[in-house]
Protein backbone atom coordinates (compact mmCIF):
# COMPACT_ATOMS: atom_id res chain seq x y z
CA UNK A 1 58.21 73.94 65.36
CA UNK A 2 57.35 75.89 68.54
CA UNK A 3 58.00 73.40 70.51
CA UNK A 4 61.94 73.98 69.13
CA UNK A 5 62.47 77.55 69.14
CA UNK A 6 60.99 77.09 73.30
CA UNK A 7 63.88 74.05 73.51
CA UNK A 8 66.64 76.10 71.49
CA UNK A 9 65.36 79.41 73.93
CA UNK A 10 66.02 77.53 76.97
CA UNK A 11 69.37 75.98 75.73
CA UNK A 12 70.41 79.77 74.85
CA UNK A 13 69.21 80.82 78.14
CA UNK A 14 70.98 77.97 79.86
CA UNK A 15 74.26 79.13 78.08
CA UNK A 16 74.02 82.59 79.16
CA UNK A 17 73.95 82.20 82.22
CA UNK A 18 76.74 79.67 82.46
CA UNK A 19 78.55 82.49 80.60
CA UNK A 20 77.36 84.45 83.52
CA UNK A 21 78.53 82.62 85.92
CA UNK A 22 82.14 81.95 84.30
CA UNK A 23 82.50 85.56 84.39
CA UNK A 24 81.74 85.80 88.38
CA UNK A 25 84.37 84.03 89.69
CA UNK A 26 84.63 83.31 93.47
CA UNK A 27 87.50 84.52 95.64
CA UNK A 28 88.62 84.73 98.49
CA UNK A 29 91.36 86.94 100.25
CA UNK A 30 93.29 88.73 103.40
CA UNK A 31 90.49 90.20 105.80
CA UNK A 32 87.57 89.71 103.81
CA UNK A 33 85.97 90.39 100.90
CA UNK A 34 87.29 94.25 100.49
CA UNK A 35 90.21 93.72 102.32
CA UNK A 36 88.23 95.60 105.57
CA UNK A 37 88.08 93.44 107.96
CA UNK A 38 84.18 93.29 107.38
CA UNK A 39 82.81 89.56 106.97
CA UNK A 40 78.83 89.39 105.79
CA UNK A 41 77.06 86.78 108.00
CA UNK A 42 74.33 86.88 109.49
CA UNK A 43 72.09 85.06 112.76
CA UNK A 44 75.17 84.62 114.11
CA UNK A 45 75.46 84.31 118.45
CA UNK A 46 74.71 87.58 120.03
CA UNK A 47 76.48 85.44 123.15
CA UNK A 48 78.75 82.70 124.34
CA UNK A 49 78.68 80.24 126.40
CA UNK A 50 80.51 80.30 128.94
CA UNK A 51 82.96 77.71 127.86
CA UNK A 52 83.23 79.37 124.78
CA UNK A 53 81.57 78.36 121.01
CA UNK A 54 81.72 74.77 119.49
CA UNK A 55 85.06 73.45 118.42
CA UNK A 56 84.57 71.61 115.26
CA UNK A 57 87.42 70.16 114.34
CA UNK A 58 91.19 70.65 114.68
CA UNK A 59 93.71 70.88 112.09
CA UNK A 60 97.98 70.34 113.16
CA UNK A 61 100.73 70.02 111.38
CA UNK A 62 100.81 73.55 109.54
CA UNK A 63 104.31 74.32 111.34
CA UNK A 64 105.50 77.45 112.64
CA UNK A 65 103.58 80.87 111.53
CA UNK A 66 100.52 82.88 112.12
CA UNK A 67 99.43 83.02 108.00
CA UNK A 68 94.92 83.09 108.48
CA UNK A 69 92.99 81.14 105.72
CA UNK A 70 91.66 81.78 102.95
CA UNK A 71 87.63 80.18 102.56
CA UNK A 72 85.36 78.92 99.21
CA UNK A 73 82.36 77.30 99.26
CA UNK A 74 84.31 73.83 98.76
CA UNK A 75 87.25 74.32 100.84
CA UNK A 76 89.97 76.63 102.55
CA UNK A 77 93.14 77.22 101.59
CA UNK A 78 96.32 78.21 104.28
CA UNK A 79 100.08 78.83 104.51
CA UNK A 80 102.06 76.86 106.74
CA UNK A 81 106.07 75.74 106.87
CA UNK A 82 108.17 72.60 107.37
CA UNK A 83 111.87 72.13 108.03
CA UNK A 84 112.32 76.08 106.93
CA UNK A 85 110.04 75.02 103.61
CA UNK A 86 107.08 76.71 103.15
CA UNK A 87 103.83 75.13 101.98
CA UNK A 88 100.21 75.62 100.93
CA UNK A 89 97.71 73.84 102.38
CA UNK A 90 94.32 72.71 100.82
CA UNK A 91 91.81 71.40 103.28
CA UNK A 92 88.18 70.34 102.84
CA UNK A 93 85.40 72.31 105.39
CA UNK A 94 85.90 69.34 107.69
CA UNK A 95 89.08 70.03 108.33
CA UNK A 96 90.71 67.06 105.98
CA UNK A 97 93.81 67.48 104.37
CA UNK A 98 93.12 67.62 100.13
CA UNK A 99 96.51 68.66 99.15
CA UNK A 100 100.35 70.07 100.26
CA UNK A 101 102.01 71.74 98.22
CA UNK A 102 106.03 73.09 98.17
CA UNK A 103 106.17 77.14 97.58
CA UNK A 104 110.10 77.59 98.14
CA UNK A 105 111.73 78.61 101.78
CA UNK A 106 109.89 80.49 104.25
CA UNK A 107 111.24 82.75 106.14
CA UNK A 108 113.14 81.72 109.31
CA UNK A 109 114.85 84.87 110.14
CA UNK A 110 117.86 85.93 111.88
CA UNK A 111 118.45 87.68 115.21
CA UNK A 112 115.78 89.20 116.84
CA UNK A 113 113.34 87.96 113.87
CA UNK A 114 114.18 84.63 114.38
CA UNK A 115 111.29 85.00 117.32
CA UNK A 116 109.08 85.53 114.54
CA UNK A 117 109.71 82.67 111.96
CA UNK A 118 107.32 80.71 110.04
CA UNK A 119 104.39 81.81 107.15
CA UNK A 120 102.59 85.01 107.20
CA UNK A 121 100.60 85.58 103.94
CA UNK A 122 97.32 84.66 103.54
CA UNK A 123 96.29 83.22 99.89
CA UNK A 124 94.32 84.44 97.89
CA UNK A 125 91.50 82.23 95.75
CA UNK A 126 90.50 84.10 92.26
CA UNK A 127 88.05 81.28 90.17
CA UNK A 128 90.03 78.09 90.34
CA UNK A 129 93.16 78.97 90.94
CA UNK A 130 94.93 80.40 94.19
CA UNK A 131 97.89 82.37 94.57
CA UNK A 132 100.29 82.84 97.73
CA UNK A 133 103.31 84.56 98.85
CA UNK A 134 106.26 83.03 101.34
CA UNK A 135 108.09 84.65 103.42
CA UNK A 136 111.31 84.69 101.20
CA UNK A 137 108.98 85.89 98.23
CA UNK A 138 108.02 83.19 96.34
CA UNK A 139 105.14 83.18 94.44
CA UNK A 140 103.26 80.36 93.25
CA UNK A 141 100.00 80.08 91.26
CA UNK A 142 98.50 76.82 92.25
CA UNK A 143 94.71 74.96 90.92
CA UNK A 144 92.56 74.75 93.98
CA UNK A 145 91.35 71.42 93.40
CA UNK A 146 94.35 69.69 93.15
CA UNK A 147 97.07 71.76 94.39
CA UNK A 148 98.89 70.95 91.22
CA UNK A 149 101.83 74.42 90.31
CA UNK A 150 101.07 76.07 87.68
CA UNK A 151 103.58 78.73 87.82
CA UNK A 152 106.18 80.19 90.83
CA UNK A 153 108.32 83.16 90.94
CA UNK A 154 110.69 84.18 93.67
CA UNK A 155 110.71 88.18 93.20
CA UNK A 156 113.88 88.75 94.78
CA UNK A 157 115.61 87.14 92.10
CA UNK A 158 113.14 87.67 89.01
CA UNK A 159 112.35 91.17 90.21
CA UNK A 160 115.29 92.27 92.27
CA UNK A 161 113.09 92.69 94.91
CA UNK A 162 114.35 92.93 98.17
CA UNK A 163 113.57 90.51 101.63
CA UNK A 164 112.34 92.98 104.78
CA UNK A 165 113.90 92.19 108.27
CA UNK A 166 110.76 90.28 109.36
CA UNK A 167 110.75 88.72 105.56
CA UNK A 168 107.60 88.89 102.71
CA UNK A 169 104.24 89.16 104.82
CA UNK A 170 101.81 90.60 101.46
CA UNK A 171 99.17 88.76 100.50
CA UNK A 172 98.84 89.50 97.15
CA UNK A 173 96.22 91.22 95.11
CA UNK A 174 94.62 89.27 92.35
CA UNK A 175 92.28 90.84 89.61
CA UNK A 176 91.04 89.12 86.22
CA UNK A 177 94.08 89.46 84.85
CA UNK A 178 96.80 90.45 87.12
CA UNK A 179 98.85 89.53 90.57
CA UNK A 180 99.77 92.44 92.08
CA UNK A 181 103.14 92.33 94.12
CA UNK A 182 105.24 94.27 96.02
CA UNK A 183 109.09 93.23 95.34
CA UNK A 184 110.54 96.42 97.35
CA UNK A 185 113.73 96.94 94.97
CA UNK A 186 114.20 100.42 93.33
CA UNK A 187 113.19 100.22 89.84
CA UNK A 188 110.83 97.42 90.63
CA UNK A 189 109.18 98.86 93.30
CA UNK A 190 106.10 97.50 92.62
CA UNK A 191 104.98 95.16 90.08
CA UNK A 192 101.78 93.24 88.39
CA UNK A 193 102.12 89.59 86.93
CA UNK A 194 100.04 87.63 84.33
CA UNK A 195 98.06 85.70 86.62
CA UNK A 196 97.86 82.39 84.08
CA UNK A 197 101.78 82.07 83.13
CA UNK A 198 103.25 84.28 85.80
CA UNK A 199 105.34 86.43 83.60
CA UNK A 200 105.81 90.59 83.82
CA UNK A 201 103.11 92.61 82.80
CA UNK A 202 104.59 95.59 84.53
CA UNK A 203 107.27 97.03 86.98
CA UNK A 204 107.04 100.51 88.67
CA UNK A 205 110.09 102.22 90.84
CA UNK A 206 106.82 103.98 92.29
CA UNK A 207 108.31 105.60 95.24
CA UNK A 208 111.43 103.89 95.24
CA UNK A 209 110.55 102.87 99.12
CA UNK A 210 110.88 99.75 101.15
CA UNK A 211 108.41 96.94 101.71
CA UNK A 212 106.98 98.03 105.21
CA UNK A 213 104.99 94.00 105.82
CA UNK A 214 101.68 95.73 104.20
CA UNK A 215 99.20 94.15 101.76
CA UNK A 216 97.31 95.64 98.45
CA UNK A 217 94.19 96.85 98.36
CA UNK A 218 92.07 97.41 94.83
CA UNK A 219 89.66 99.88 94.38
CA UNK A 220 87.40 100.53 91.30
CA UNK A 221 87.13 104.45 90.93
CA UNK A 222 85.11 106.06 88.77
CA UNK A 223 87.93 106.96 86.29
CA UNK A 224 90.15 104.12 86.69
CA UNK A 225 91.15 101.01 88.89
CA UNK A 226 93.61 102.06 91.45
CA UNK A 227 96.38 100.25 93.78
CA UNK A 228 96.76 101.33 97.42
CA UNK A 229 99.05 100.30 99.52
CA UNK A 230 101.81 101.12 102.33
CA UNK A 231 105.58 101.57 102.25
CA UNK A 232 108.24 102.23 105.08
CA UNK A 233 107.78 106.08 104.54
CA UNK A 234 104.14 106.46 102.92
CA UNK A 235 100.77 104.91 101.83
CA UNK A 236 100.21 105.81 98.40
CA UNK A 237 97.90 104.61 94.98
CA UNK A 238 99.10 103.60 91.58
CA UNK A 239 97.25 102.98 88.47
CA UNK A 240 96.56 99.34 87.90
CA UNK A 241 96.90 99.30 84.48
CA UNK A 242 100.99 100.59 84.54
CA UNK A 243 101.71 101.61 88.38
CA UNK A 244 102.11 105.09 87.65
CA UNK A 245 102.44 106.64 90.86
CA UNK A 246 99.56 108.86 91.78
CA UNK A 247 98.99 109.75 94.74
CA UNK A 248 101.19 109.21 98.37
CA UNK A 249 100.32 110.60 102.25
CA UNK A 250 103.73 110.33 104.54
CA UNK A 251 103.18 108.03 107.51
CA UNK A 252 105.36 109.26 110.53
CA UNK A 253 107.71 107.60 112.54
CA UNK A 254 109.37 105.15 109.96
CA UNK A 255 112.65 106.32 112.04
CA UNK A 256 111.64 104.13 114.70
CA UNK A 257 111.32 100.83 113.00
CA UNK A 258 109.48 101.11 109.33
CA UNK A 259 106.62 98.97 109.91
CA UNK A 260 103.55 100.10 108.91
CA UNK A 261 101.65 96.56 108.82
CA UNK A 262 98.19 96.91 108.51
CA UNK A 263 96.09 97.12 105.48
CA UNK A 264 94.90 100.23 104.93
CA UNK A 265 90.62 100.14 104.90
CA UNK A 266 88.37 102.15 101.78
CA UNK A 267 84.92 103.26 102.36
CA UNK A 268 82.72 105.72 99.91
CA UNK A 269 86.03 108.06 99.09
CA UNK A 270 87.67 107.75 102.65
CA UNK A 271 90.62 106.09 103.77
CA UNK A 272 90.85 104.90 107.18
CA UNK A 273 94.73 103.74 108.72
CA UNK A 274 96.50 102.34 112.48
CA UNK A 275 100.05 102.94 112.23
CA UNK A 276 102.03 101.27 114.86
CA UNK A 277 104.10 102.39 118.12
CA UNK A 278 105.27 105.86 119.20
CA UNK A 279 106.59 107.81 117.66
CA UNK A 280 104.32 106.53 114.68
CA UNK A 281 101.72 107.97 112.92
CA UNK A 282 98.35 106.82 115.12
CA UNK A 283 95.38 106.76 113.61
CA UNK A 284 93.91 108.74 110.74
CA UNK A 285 91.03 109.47 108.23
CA UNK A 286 92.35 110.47 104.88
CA UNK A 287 89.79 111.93 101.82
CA UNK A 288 90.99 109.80 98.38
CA UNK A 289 89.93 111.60 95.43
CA UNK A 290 87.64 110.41 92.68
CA UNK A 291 91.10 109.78 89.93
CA UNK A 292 93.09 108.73 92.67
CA UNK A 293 95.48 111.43 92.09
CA UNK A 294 94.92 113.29 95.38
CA UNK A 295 95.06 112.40 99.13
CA UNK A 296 94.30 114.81 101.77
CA UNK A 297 94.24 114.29 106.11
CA UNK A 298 91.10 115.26 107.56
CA UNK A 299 92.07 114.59 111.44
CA UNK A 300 94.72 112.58 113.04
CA UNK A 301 94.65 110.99 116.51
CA UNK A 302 98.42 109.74 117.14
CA UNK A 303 97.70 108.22 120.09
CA UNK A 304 95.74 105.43 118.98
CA UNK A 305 98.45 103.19 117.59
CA UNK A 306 98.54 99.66 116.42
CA UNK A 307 101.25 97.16 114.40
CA UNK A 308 99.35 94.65 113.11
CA UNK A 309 96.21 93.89 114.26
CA UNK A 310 94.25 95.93 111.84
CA UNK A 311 91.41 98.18 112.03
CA UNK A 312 87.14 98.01 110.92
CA UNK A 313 85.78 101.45 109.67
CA UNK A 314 81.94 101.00 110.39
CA UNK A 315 79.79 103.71 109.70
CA UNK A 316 82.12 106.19 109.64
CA UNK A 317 83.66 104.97 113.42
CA UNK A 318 87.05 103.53 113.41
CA UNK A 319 87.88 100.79 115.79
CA UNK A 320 91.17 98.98 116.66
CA UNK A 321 92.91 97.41 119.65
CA UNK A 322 95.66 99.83 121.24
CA UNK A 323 98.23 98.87 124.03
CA UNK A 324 96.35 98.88 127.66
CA UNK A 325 94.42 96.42 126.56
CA UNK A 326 91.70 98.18 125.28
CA UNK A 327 89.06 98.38 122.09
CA UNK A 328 88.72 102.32 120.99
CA UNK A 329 85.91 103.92 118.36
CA UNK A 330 86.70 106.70 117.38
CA UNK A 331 84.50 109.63 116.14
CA UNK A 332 84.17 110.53 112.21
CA UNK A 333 84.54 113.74 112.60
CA UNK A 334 87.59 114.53 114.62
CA UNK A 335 89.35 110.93 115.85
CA UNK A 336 88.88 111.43 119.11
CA UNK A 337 87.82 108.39 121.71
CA UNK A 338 83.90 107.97 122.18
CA UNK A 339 83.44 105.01 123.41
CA UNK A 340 86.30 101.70 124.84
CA UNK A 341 85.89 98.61 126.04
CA UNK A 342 88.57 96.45 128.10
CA UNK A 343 89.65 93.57 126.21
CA UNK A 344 93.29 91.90 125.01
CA UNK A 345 94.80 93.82 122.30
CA UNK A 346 94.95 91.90 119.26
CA UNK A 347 92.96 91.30 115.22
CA UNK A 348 90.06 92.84 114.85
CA UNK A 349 86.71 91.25 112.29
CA UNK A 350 83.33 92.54 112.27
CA UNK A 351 80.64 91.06 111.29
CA UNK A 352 76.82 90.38 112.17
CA UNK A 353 76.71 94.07 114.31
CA UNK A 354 79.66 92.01 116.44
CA UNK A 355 83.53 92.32 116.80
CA UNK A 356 85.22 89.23 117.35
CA UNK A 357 88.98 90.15 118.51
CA UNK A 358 92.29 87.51 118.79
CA UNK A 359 94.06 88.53 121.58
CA UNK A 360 97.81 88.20 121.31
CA UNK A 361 97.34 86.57 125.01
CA UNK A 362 95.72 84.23 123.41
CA UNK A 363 92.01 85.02 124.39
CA UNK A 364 89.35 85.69 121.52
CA UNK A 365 86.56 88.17 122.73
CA UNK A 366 83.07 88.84 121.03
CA UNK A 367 81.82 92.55 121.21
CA UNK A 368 78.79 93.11 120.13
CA UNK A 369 77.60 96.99 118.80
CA UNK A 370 74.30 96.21 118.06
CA UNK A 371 72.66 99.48 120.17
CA UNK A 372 75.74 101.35 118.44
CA UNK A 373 78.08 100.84 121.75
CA UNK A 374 80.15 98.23 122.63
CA UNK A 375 79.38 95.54 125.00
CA UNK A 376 81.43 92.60 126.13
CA UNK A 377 79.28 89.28 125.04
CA UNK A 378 81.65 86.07 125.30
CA UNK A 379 85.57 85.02 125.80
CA UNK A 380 87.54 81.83 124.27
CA UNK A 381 90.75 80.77 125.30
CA UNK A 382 92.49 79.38 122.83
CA UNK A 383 94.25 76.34 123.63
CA UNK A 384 95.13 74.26 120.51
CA UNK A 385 97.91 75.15 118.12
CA UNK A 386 101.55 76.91 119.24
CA UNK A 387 103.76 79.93 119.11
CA UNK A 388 102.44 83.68 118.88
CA UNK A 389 98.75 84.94 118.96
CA UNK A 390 99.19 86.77 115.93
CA UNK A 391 96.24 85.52 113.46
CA UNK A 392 93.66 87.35 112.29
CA UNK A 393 90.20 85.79 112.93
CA UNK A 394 88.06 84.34 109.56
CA UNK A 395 84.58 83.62 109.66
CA UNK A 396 82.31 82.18 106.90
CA UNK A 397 78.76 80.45 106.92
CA UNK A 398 78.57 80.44 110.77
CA UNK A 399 82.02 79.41 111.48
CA UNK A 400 84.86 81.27 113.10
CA UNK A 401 88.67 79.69 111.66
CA UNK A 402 91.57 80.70 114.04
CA UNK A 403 95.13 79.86 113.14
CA UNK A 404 97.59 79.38 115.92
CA UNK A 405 101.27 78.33 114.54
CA UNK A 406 100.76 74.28 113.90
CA UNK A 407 97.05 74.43 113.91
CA UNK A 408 94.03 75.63 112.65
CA UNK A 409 90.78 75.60 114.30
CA UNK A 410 87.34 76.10 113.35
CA UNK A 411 84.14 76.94 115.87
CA UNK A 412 80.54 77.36 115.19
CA UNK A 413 79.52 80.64 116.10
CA UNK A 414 75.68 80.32 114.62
């Protein structure tokens, strides 16, 4: 008899944790696990070589665009376009093709935008399934094992949403239950999907504003779970659970072209933004309030200015890439320039104490910051792959992923 109530114990046990387990499901998204830019490896190489880190393996044939990957434990998952068709990608960690898979038309462009065709969302993994965006604004719901559809929407015609001059670049938000989008028409500003069949769970006119080639961030406040994200006039939060508006900060300089690209970064109650070219908004450090319902400036610098290549908040510093050429921190307190460091402008990751930066010349520098100041420790050329430098760098369990249009390459770094 004891010898059953120890067997059924450890069968309960067993089952508990699986139930555990279920309820942690992996993902993967846009720059990290927050959204940051902020990857957590570790042992990684304080220096290159000289001829730059191992290439592992090359992947071609993803067609025109500059979408990054998304990475699992089992495999990675990426955004890539054929004949004006845009697909998703599932590869093995050897670089191996698992799966294609059709996602409507991606965006070609027309005009000056036509220099910038090709996919530009990154998907996003939640459990088994995996979600992506193309650049006409379909979305499609796909099982990461098989690629098999499970559900698509385009939400220009399901949501009235409306297609930006440089076409859909979000990579979507995902949460146990929802996929949070942002359509751009005027009553369906914003909007959050079922993320098992696909269909409305709500629509907010939220500020009425035009997509402005941002992505979603969540955050889990104390009161509530909040959307933030940009538009062409403002970066503002919503409430997850309707998209009430709460909250909005203008962003400068939408006169000049309305592209406020990068993802905005949270840390501990502080939002940290790069806004792009004069006359834009620069850089600044904004105080989020514990509902959400407030946003207030607490400095500006607006001449540190960058479209799209993001920006790292570490320990209070800010860092981007600004035109010049040049890496800038800037100081908590007041914005202003402490410390630079001469490399191309481009995507900025941290990780491991390091910055690794994708140049849109096509050179990929490691910085490291490990004494708290930054100091030039390797350079890659980049010389697979086509088109425009415009990736943003992945890395996971020692190995760096850079997309260049038709290929995808991935480099120990450990």
């Amino acid at each position: 008899m004891k010898n059953l109530v120890i067997t059924i114990s450890i069968l309960l046990f067993g089952l508990s944790q699986a139930c555990q387990q279920e309820k942690v499901q992996e993902s993967a998204q846009w720059r990290g696990a927050n959204r940051d830019g902020i990857f957590h490896e570790t042992e990684l190489l304080d220096q290159w070589p000289e001829e730059g880190p191992e290439l592992l393996w090359v992947f071609e044939g993803l067609g025109q665009g500059f979408a990054a990957p998304a990475l699992t434990t089992d495999g990675l998952f990426v955004n890539g376009e054929h004949e004006g068709n845009s697909y998703l990608f599932g590869l093995d960690l050897e670089g191996k093709l698992r799966w294609k898979s059709p996602n409507g038309k991606e965006f070609l462009g027309e005009g000056f935008s036509s220099t910038y065709p090709g996919a530009r969302a990154t998907p996003t993994v939640y459990g088994k399934l995996v979600y992506t965006t193309s650049g006409e604004g379909q979305i499609g719901c796909f099982e990461t094992s098989t690629g098999k559809e499970l559900w698509s929407v385009n939400i220009t015609d399901y949501l009235d949403g409306m297609v930006a001059y440089f076409g859909y670049s979000e990579s979507v938000a995902v949460d146990e239950e929802h996929v949070y989008c942002f359509p751009g028409g005027t009553s369906t500003n914003l909007a959050a999907l079922d993320r098992f069949t696909g269909k409305t769970a709500w629509t907010s006119s939220a500020l009425r504003d035009t997509f402005a080639y941002g992505s979603p961030v969540l955050i889990d406040l104390s009161e509530r779970k909040i959307l933030m994200t940009t538009s062409r006039h403002q970066l503002f939060t919503v409430d997850c659970s309707n998209g009430t508006l709460l909250a909005s900060y203008e962003l400068e300089g939408y006169e000049y072209d309305g592209e406020h690209c990068n993802t905005p970064v949270y840390a501990d109650g502080l939002i940290y933004y790069v806004a792009n070219d004069v006359p834009g908004q620069g850089a600044v450090k904004l105080k989020l309030s514990d509902d959400g319902e407030n946003i207030t400036e607490l400095w500006r610098n607006n001449k540190v200015m960058n479209n799209f290549g993001g920006q790292v908040a570490v320990n209070g510093h800010l860092f981007t890439t600004i035109k010049g050429n040049k890496l800038v921190a800037l100081d908590p307190d007041n914005g202003s320039v402490v410390d630079s460091l001469k490399v191309a402008t481009g995507s900025i990751i941290y990780t491991d104490n390091k910055f690794i930066i994708y140049g849109n010349n096509g050179t990929i520098n490691l910085v490291n910051y490990e004494q708290k100041q930054l100091e030039a420790a390797g350079q890659l050329k980049v010389k697979e792959g086509s088109g425009h430098h415009f990736s943003h760098p992945v890395v996971a369990n020692g190995v760096m992923y850079i997309r260049h249009g038709n290929a995808l390459m991935a480099y120990r770094i450990k």
